[in-house]
C-alpha atoms as a PDB file:
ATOM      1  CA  UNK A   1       0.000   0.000   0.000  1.00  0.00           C
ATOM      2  CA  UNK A   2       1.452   2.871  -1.206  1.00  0.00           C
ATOM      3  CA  UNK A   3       0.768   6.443  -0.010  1.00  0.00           C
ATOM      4  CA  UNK A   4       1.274   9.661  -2.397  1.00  0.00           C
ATOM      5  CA  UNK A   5       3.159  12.736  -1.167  1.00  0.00           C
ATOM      6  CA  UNK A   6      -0.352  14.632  -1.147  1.00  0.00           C
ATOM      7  CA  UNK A   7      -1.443  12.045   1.589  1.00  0.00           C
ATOM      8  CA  UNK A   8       1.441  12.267   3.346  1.00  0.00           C
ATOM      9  CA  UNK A   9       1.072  16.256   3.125  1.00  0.00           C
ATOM     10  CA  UNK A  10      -2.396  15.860   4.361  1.00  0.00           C
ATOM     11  CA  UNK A  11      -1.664  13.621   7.618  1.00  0.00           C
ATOM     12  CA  UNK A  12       1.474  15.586   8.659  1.00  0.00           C
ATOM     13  CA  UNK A  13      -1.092  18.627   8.401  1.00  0.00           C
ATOM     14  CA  UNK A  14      -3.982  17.182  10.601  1.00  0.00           C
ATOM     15  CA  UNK A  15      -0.835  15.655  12.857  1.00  0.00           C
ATOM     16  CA  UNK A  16       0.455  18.897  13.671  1.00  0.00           C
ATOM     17  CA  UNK A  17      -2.838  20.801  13.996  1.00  0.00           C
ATOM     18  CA  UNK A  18      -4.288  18.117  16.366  1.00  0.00           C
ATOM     19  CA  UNK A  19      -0.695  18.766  18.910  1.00  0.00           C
ATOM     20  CA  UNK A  20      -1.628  22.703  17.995  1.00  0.00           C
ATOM     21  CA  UNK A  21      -4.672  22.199  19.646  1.00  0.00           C
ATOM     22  CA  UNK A  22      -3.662  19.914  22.454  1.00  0.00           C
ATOM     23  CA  UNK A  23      -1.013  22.510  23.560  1.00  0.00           C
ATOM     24  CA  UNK A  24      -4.065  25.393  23.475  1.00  0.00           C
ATOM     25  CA  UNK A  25      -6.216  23.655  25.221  1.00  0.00           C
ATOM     26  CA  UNK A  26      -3.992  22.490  27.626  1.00  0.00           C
ATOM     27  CA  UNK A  27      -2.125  26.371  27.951  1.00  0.00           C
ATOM     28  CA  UNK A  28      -5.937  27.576  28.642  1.00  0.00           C
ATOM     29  CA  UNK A  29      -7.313  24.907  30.975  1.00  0.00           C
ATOM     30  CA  UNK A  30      -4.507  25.203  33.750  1.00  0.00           C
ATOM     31  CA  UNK A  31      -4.140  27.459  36.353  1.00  0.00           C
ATOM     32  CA  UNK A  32      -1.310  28.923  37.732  1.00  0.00           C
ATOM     33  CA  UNK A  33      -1.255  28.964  41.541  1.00  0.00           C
ATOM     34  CA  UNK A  34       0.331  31.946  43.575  1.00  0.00           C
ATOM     35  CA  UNK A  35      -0.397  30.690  46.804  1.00  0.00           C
ATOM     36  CA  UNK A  36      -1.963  32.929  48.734  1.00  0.00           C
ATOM     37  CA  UNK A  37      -0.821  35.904  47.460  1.00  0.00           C
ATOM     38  CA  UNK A  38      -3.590  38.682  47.267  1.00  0.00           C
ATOM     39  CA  UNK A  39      -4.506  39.350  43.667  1.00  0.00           C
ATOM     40  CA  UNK A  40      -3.275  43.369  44.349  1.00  0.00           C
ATOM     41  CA  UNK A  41       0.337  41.800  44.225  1.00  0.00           C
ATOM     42  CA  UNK A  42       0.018  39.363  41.213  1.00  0.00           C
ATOM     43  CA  UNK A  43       3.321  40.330  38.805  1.00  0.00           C
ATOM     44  CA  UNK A  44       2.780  42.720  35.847  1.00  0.00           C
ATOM     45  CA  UNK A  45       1.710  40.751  33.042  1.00  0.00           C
ATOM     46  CA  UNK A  46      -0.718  38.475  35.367  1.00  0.00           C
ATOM     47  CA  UNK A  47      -3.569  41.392  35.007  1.00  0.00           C
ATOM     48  CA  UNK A  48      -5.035  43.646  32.853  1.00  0.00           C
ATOM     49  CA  UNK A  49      -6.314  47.367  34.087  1.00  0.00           C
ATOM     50  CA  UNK A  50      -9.334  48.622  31.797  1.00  0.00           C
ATOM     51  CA  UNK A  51      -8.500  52.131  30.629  1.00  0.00           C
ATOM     52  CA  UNK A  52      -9.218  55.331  32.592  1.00  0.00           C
ATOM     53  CA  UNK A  53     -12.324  57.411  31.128  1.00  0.00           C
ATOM     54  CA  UNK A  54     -11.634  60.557  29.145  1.00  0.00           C
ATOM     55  CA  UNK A  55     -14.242  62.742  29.263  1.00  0.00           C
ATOM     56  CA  UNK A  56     -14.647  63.819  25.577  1.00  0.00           C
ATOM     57  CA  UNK A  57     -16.136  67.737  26.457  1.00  0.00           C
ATOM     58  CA  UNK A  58     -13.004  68.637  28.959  1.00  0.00           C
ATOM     59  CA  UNK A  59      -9.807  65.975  27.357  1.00  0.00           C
ATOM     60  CA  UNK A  60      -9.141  65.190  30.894  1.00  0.00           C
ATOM     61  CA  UNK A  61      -9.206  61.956  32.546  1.00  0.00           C
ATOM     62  CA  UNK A  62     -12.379  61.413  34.612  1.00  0.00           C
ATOM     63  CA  UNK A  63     -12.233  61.356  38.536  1.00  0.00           C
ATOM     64  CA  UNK A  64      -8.759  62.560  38.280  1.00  0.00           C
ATOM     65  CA  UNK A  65      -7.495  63.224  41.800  1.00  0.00           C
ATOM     66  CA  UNK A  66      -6.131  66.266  43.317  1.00  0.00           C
ATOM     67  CA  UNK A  67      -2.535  64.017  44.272  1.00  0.00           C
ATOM     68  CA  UNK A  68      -2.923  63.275  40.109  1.00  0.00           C
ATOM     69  CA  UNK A  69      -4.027  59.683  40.653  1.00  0.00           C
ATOM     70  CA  UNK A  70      -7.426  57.344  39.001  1.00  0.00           C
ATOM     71  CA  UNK A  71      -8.663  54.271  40.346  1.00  0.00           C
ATOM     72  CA  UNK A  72      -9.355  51.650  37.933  1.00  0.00           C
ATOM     73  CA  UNK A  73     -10.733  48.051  38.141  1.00  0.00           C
ATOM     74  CA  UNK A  74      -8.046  45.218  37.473  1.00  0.00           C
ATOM     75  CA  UNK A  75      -8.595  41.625  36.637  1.00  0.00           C
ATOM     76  CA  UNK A  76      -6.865  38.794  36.613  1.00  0.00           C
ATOM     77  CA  UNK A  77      -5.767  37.130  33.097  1.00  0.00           C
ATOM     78  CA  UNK A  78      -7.764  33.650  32.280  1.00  0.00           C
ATOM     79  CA  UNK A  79      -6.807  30.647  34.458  1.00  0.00           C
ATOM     80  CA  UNK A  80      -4.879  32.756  37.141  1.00  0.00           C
ATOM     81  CA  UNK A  81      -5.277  31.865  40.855  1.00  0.00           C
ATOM     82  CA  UNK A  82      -5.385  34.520  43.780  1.00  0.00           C
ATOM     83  CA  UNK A  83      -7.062  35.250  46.929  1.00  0.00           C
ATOM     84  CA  UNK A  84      -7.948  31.646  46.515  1.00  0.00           C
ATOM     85  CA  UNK A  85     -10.181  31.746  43.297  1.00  0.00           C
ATOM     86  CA  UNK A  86      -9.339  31.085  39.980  1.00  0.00           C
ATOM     87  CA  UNK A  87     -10.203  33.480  37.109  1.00  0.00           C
ATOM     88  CA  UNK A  88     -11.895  34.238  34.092  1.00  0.00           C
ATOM     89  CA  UNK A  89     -10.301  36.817  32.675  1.00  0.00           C
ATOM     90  CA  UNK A  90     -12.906  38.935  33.038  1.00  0.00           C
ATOM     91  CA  UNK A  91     -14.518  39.395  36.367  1.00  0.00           C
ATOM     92  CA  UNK A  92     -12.508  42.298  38.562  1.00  0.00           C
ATOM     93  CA  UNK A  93     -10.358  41.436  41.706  1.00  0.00           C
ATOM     94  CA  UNK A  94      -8.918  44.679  42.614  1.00  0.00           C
ATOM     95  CA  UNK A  95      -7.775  48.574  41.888  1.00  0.00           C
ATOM     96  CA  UNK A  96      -4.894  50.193  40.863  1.00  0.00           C
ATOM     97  CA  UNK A  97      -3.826  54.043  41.230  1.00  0.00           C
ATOM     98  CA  UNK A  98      -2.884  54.841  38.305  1.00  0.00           C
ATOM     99  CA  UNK A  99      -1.002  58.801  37.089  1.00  0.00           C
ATOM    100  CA  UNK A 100      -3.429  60.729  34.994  1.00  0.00           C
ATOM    101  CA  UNK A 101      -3.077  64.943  34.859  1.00  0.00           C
ATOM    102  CA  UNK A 102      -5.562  66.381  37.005  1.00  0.00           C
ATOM    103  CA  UNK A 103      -6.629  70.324  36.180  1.00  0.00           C
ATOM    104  CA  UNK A 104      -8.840  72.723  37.371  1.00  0.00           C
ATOM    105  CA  UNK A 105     -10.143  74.367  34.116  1.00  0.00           C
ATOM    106  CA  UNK A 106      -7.363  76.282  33.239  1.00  0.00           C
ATOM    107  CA  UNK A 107      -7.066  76.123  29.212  1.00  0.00           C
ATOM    108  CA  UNK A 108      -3.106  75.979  27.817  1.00  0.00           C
ATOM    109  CA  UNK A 109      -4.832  77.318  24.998  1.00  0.00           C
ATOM    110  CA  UNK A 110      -6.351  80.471  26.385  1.00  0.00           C
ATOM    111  CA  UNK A 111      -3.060  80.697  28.380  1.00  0.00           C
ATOM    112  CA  UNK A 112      -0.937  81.000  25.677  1.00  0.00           C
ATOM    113  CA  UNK A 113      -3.268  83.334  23.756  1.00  0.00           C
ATOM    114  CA  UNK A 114      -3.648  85.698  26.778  1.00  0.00           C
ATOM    115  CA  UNK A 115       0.554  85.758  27.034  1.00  0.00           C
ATOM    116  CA  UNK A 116       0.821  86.459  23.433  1.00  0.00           C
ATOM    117  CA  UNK A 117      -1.587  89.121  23.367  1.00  0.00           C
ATOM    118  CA  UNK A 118      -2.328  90.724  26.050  1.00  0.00           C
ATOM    119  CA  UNK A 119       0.540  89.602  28.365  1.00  0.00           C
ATOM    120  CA  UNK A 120       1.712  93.249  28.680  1.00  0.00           C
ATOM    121  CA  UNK A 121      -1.402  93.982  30.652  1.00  0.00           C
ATOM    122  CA  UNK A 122      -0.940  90.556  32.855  1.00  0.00           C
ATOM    123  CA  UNK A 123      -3.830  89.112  31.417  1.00  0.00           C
ATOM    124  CA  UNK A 124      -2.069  85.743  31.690  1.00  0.00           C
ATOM    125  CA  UNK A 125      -1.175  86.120  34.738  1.00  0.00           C
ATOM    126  CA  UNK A 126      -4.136  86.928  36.566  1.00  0.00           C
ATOM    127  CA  UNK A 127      -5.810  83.950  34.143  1.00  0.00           C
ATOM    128  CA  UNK A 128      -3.081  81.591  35.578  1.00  0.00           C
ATOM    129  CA  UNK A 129      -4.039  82.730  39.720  1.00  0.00           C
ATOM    130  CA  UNK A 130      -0.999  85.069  39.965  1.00  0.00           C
ATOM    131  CA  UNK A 131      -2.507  88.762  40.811  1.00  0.00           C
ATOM    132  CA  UNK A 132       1.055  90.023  42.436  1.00  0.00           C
ATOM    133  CA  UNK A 133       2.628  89.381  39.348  1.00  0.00           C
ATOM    134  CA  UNK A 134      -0.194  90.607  37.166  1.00  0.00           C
ATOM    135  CA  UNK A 135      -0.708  93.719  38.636  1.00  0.00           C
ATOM    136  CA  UNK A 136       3.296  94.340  38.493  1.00  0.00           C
ATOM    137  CA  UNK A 137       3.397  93.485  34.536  1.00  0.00           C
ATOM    138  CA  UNK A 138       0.262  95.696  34.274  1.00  0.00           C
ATOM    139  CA  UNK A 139       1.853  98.793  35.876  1.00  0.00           C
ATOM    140  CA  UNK A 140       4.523  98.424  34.104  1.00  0.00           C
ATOM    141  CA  UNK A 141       3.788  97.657  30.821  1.00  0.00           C
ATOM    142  CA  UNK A 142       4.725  93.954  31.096  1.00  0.00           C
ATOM    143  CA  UNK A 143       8.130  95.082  32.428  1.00  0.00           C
ATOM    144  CA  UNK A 144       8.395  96.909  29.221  1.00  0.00           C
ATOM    145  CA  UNK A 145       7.751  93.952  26.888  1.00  0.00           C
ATOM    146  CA  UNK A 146      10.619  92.195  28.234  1.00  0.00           C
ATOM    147  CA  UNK A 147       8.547  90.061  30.961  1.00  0.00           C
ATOM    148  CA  UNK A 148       5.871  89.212  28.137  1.00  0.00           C
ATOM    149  CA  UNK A 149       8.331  87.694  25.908  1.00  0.00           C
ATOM    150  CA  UNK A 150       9.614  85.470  28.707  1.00  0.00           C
ATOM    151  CA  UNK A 151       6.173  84.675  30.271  1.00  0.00           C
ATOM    152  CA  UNK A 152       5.401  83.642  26.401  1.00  0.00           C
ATOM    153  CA  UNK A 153       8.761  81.333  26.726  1.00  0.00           C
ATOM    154  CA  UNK A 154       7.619  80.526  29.834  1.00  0.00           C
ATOM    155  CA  UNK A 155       3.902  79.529  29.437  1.00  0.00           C
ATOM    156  CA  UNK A 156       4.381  77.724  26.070  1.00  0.00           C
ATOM    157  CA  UNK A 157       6.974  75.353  27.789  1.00  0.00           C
ATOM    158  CA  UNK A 158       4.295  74.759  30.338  1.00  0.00           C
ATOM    159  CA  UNK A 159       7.049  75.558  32.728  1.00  0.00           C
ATOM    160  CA  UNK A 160       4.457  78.284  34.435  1.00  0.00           C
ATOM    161  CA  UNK A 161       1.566  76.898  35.378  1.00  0.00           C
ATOM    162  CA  UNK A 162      -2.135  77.328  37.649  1.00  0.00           C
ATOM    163  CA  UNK A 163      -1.181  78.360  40.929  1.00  0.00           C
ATOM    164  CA  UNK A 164      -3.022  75.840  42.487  1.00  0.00           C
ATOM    165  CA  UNK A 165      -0.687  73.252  41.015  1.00  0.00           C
ATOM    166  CA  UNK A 166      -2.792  71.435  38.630  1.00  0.00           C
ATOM    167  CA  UNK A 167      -1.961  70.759  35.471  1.00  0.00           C
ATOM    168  CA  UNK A 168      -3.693  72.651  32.001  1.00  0.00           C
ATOM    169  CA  UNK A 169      -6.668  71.330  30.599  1.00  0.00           C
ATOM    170  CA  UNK A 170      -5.557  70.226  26.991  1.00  0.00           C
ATOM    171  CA  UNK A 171      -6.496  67.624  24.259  1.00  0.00           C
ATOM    172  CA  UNK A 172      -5.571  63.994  26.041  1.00  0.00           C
ATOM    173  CA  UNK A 173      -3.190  63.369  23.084  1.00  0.00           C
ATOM    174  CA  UNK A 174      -1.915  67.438  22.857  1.00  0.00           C
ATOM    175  CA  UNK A 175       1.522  68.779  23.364  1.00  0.00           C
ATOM    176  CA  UNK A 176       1.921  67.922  26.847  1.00  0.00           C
ATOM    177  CA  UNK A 177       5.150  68.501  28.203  1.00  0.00           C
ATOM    178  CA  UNK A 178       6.867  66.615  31.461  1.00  0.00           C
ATOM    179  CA  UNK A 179       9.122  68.941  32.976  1.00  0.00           C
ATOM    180  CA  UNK A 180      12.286  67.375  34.922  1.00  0.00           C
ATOM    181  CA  UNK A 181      13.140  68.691  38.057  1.00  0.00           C
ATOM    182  CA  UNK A 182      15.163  68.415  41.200  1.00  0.00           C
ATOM    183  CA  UNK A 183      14.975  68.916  44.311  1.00  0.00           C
ATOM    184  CA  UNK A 184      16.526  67.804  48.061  1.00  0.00           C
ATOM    185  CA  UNK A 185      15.833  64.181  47.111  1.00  0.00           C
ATOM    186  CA  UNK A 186      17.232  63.578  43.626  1.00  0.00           C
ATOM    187  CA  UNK A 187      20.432  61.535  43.349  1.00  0.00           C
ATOM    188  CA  UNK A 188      24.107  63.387  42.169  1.00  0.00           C
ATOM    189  CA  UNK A 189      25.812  60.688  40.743  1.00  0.00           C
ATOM    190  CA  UNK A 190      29.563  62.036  40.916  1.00  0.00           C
ATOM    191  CA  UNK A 191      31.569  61.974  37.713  1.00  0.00           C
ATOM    192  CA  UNK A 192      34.814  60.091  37.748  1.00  0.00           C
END
């Protein structure tokens, strides 16, 4: 009994796709066991978050925290084990802080429009929550054009921001910028 290569094609095929399968079905089935670790400490990789809410009118992420933090709902992936359950995949276990911007209202755009145009009056600044320095620029003409050009600098950078600390209300995907700074607890590392 002889066999032609398109047979032999064929079984090596179905062969192969039948381990394929075993192996899936195998991969989804178990569980992995952390003990009895709380699900809050599984490993990255072991959970998914879903995705903060961005509130389409404002750009900003929704229940944004004054300390810039969101909770959001985390679940185990499929076939994990934690606080003595296993999981679906789907059903929640725990929340995560995670960073988001929050802001107070106060527009880059408008910002950056007040600086450019009326930043000799202190328009900006006063906008912004800084009446001292407003009411200085606007007595003296924006320390005679001089301080308008650098609060321009200064406000397109986003390195002046609200005085209240929060961050500028802008498009979620917009020309943010992340400063770096240092203070008292950032580490020197000395040069040879």
């Amino acid at each position: 009994m002889t066999r032609s290569l398109f047979q032999t094609v064929v079984i090596a095929a179905l062969t192969y796709g039948l381990l394929i399968l075993i192996t899936l079905v195998t991969a989804t089935t178990s569980s992995v066991d952390y003990g009895s670790g709380r699900c809050s400490q599984l490993p990255v990789g072991k959970y998914v978050c879903e995705k903060a809410t961005v509130n389409t009118s404002t750009q900003t992420v929704t229940n944004c925290t004054h300390n810039n933090t969101v909770t959001v709902n985390c679940s185990p992936i499929a076939g994990v084990v934690c606080d003595g359950k296993v999981f679906d995949g789907l059903t929640y276990a725990f929340t995560r802080e995670e960073f988001c911007h929050y802001s107070n209202g106060y527009s880059f755009q408008v910002a950056l429009s007040l600086s450019v145009f009326l930043g000799m009056f202190g328009a900006d600044r006063f906008y912004l929550g800084y009446p001292a320095l407003g009411l200085l620029k606007l007595s003296t003409f924006g320390f005679f054009m001089v301080g308008q050009l650098l609060d321009v600098i200064l406000i397109a950078t986003q390195v002046v921001g609200p005085a209240d600390g929060s961050f500028y209300q802008m498009n979620y995907y917009g020309p943010r910028l992340s400063p770096v700074r240092a203070d008292s607890q950032t580490k020197i590392k000395a040069s040879n």
